[in-house]
Protein backbone atom coordinates (compact mmCIF):
# COMPACT_ATOMS: atom_id res chain seq x y z
CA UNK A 1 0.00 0.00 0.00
CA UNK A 2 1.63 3.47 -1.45
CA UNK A 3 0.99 6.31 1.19
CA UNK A 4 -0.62 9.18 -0.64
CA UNK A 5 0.60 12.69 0.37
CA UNK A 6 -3.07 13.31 1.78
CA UNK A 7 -2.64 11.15 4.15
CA UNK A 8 0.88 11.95 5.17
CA UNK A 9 0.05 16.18 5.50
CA UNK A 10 -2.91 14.58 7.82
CA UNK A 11 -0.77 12.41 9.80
CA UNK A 12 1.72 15.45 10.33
CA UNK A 13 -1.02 18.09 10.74
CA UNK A 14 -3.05 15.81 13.49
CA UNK A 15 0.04 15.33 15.51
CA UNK A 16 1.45 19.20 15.21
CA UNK A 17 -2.07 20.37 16.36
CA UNK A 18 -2.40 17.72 19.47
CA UNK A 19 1.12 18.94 20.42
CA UNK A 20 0.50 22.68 20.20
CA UNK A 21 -3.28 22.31 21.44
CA UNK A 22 -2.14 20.20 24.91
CA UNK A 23 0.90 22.21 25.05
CA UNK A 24 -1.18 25.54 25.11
CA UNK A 25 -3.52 23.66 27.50
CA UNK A 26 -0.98 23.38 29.70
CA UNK A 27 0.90 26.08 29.80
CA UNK A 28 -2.29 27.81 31.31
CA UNK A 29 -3.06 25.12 33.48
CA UNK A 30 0.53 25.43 35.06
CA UNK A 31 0.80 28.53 37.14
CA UNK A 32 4.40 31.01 36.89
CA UNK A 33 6.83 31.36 37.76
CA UNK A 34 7.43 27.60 36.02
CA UNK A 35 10.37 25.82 36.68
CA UNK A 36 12.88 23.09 34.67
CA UNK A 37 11.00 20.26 35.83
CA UNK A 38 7.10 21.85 34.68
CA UNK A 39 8.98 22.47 31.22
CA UNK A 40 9.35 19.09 31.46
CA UNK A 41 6.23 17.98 32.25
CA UNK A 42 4.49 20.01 29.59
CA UNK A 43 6.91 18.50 27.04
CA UNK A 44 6.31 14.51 27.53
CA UNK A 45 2.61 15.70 27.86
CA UNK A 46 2.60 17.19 25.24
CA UNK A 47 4.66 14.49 23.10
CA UNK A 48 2.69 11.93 24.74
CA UNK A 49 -0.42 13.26 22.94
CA UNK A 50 1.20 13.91 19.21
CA UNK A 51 2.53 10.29 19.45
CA UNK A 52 -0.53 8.93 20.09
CA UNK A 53 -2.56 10.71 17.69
CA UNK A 54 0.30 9.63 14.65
CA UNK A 55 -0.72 5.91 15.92
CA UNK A 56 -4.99 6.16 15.93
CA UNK A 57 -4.27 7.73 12.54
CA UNK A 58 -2.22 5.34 11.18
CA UNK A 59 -4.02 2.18 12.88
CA UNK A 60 -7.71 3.41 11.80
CA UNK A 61 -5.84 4.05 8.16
CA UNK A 62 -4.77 0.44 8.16
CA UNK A 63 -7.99 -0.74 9.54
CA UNK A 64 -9.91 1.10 7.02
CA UNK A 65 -8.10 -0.08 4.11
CA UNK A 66 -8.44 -3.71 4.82
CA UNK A 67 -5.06 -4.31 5.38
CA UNK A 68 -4.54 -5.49 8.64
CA UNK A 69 -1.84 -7.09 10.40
CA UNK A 70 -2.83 -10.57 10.87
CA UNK A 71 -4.24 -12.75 8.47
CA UNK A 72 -5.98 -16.49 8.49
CA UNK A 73 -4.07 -19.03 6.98
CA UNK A 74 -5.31 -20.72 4.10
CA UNK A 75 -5.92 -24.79 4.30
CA UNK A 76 -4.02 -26.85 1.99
CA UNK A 77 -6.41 -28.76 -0.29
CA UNK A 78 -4.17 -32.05 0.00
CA UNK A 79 -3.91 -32.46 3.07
CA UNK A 80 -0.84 -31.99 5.39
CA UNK A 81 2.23 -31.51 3.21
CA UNK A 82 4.51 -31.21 5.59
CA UNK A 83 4.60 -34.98 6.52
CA UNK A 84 4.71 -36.11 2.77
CA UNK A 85 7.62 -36.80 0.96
CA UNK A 86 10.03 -37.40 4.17
C-alpha cells in the first residue's frame, strides 16, 4: 500500500495540532513562575499526545483499508504436506 501525500500532510497536521493544542492547555493550566522540571512535564505531555494521535491515525488508516496485520491461513487442499515426501 503506497501512502498518498493526503494522508501523510494529515498524519503530520493531526500530531502538530495535538502537540501545540495540549501544550497551550498546559501552559495555562501550570501557574508562573514555572520551573525546569514543569517544562518538562508540559513537554512529555505534550509528546505523549502527538505520538498517540500519529498511531490512531495510522491504525484506523490500516484498519480502514483492509489491510490489517494478521491474516488467516489458508488450508491446503491435500492435506498436510509437511509430513509427505520425508
Amino acid at each position: 500500500m503506497e501512502p498518498r501525500p493526503g494522508r501523510i500532510l494529515l498524519l503530520i497536521g493531526s500530531a502538530v495540532a495535538a502537540f501545540a493544542f495540549v501544550a497551550s492547555g498546559l501552559f495555562t493550566l501550570f501557574p508562573g513562575p514555572r520551573r525546569d522540571v514543569d517544562y518538562l512535564v508540559i513537554g512529555t505531555l505534550s509528546t505523549f499526545s502527538a505520538m498517540l494521535t500519529i498511531f490512531l491515525v495510522v491504525v484506523t488508516g490500516v484498519f480502514k483499508a483492509g489491510d490489517g496485520v494478521f491474516f488467516k491461513k489458508r488450508k491446503a487442499a491435500g492435506g498436510n504436506t509437511a509430513t509427505e515426501g520425508a
